[in-house]
C-alpha atoms as a PDB file:
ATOM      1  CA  UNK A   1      15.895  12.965  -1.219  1.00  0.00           C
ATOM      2  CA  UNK A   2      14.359  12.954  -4.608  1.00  0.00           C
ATOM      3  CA  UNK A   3      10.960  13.467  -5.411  1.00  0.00           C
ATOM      4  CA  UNK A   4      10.223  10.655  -6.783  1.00  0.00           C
ATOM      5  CA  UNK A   5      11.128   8.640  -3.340  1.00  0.00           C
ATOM      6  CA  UNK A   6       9.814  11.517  -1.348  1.00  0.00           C
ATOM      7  CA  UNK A   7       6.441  10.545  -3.096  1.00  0.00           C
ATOM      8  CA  UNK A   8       6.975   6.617  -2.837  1.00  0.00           C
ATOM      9  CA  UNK A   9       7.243   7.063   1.432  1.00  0.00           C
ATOM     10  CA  UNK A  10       4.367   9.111   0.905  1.00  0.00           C
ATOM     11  CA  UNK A  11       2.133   7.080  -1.016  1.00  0.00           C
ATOM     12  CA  UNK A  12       3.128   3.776   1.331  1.00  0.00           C
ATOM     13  CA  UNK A  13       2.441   5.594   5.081  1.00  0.00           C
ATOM     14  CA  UNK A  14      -0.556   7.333   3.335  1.00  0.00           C
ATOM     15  CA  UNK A  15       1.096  10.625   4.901  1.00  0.00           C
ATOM     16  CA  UNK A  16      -0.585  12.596   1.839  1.00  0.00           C
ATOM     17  CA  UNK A  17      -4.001  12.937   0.400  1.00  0.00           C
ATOM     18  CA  UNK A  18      -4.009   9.980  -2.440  1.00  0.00           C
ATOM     19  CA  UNK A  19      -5.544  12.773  -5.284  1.00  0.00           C
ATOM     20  CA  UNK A  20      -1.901  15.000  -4.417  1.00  0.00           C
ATOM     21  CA  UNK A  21      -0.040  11.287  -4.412  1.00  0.00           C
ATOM     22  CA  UNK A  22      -1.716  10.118  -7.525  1.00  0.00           C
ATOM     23  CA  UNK A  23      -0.420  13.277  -8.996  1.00  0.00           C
ATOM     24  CA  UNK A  24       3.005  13.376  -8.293  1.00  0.00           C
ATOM     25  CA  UNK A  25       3.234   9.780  -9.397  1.00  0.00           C
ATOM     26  CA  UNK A  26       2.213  10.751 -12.870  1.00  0.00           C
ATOM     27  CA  UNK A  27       5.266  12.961 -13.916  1.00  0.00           C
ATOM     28  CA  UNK A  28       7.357   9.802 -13.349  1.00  0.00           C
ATOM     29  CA  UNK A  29       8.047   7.129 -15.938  1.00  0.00           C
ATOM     30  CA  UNK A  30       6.766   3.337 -15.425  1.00  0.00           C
ATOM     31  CA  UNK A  31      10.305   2.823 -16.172  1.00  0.00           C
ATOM     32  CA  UNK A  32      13.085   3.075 -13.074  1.00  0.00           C
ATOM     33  CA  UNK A  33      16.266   3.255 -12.941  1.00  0.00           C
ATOM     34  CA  UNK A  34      16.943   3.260  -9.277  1.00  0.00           C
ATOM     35  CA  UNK A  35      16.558   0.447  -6.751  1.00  0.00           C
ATOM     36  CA  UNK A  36      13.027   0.080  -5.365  1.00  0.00           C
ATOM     37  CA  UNK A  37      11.854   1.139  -2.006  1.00  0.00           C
ATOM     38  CA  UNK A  38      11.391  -2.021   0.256  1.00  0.00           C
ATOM     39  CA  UNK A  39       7.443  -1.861   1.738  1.00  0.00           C
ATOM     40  CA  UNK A  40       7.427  -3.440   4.900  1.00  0.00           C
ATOM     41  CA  UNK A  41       4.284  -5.383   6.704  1.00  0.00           C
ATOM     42  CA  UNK A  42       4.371  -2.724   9.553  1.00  0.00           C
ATOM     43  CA  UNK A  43       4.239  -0.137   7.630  1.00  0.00           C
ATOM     44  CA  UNK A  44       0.925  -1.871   5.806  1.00  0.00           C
ATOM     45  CA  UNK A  45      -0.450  -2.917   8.997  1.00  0.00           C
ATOM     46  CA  UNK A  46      -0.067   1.146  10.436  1.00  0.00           C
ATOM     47  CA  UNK A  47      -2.325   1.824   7.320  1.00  0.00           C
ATOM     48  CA  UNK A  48      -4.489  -1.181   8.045  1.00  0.00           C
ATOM     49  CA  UNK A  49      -5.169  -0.342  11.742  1.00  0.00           C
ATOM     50  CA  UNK A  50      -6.150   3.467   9.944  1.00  0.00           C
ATOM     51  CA  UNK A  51      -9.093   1.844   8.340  1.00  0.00           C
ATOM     52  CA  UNK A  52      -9.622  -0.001  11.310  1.00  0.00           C
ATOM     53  CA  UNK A  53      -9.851   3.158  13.533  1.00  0.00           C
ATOM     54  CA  UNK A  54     -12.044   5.433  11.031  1.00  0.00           C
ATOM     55  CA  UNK A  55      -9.806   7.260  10.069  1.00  0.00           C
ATOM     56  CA  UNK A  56      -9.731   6.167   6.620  1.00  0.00           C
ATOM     57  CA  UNK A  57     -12.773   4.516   4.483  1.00  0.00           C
ATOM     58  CA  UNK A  58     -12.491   1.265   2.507  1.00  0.00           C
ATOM     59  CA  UNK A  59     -12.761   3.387  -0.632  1.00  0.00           C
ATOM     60  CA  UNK A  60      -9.836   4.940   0.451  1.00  0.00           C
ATOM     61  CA  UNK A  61      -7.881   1.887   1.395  1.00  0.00           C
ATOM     62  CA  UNK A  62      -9.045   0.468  -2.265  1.00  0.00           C
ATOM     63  CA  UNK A  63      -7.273   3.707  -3.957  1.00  0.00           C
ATOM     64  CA  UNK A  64      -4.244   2.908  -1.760  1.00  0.00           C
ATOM     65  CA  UNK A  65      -3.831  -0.260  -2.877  1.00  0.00           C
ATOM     66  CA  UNK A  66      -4.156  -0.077  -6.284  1.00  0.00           C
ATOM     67  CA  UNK A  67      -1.768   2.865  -6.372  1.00  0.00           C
ATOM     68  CA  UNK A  68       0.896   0.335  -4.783  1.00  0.00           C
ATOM     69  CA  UNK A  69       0.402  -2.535  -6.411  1.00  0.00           C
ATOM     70  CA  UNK A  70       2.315  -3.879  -9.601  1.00  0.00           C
ATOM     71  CA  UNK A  71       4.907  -0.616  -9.343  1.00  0.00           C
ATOM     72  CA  UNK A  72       8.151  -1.245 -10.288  1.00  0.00           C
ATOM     73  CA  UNK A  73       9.488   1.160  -7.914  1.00  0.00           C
ATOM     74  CA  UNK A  74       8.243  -0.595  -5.226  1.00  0.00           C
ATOM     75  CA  UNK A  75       8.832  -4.396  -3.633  1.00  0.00           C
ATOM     76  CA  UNK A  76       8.100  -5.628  -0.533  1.00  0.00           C
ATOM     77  CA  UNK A  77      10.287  -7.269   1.994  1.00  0.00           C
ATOM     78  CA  UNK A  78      12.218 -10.345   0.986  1.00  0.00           C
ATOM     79  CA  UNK A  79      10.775 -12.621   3.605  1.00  0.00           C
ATOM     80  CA  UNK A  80       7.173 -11.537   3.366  1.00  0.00           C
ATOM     81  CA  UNK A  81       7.508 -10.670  -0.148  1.00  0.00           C
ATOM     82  CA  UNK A  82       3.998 -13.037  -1.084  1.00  0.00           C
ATOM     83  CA  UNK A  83       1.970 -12.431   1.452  1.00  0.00           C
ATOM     84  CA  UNK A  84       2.434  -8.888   1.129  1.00  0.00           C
ATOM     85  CA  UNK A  85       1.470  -8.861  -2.389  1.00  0.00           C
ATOM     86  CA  UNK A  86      -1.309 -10.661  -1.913  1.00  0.00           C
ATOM     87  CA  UNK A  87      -3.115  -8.490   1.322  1.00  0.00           C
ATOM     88  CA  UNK A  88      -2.529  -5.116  -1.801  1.00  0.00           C
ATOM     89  CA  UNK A  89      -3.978  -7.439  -4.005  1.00  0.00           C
ATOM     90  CA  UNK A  90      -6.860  -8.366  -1.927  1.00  0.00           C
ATOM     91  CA  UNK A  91      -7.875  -4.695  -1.027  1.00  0.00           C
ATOM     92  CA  UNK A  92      -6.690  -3.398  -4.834  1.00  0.00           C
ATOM     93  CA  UNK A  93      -9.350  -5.844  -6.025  1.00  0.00           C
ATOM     94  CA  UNK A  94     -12.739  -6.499  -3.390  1.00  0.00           C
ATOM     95  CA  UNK A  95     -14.867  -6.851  -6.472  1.00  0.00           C
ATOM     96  CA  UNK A  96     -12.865 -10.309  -7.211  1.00  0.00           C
ATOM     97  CA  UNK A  97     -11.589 -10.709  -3.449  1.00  0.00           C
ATOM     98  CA  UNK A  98     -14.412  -9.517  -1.625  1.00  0.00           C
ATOM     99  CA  UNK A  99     -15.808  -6.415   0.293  1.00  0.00           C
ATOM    100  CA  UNK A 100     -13.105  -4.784   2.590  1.00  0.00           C
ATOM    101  CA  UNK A 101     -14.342  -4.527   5.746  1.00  0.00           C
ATOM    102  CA  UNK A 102     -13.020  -4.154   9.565  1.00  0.00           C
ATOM    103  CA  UNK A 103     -12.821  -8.356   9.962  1.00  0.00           C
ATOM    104  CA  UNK A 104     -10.692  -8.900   6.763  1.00  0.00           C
ATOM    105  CA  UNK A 105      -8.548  -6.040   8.124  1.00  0.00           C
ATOM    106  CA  UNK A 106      -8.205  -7.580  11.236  1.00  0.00           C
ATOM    107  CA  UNK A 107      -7.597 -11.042   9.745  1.00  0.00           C
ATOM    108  CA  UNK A 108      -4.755  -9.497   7.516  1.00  0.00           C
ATOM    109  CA  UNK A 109      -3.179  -7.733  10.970  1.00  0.00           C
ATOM    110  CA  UNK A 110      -3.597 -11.028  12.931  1.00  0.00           C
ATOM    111  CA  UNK A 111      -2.144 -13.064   9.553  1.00  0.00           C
ATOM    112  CA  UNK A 112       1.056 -10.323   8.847  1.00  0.00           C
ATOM    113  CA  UNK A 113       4.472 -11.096  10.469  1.00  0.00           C
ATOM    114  CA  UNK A 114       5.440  -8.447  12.644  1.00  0.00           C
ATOM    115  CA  UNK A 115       9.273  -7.211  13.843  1.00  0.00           C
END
């Protein structure tokens, strides 16, 4: 696997501290050439429930977020493809969307299509 994937499944199951993550993502171009990894709503609901737990803060979640959003190596699911978006977007931006906190977690969880 390449790095630059290796980093990718890193970054979106939070499996590495986001300081190391934000890191590796900065010897890469904007620019790619290869197909984007899919991002699915489990996989942002595992990181949700995190939060939920305590095992991450809403700082945390915030850095997450914006370190996934608007990357062109990275789309989400086809079906889910909006809604998606617009949970990173939420938690990328609280100052415009609003505090995150463990009710608009749980709203997102109850709101995201599961498989």
């Amino acid at each position: 696997m390449n790095k630059r994937l290796e980093t990718l499944k890193s970054l979106v199951s939070f499996s590495k501290p986001l300081d190391e993550l934000s890191s590796n993502l900065s010897e890469f171009s904007w620019d790619c050439d290869r197909e984007p990894l899919v991002v699915t709503s489990s996989q942002i609901a595992e990181v949700l429930m995190r939060y939920i737990s305590g095992e991450i803060d809403a700082g945390e979640l915030e850095q997450w977020a914006n370190m996934l959003e608007c990357r062109e190596d990275i789309e989400f699911e086809e079906n889910n493809e909006e809604q998606l978006e617009n949970v990173i977007y939420s938690l990328a931006n609280p100052e415009l969307e609003g505090e995150i906190n463990i009710d608009l977690c749980n709203q997102f969880l109850k709101d995201l299509p599961r498989l």
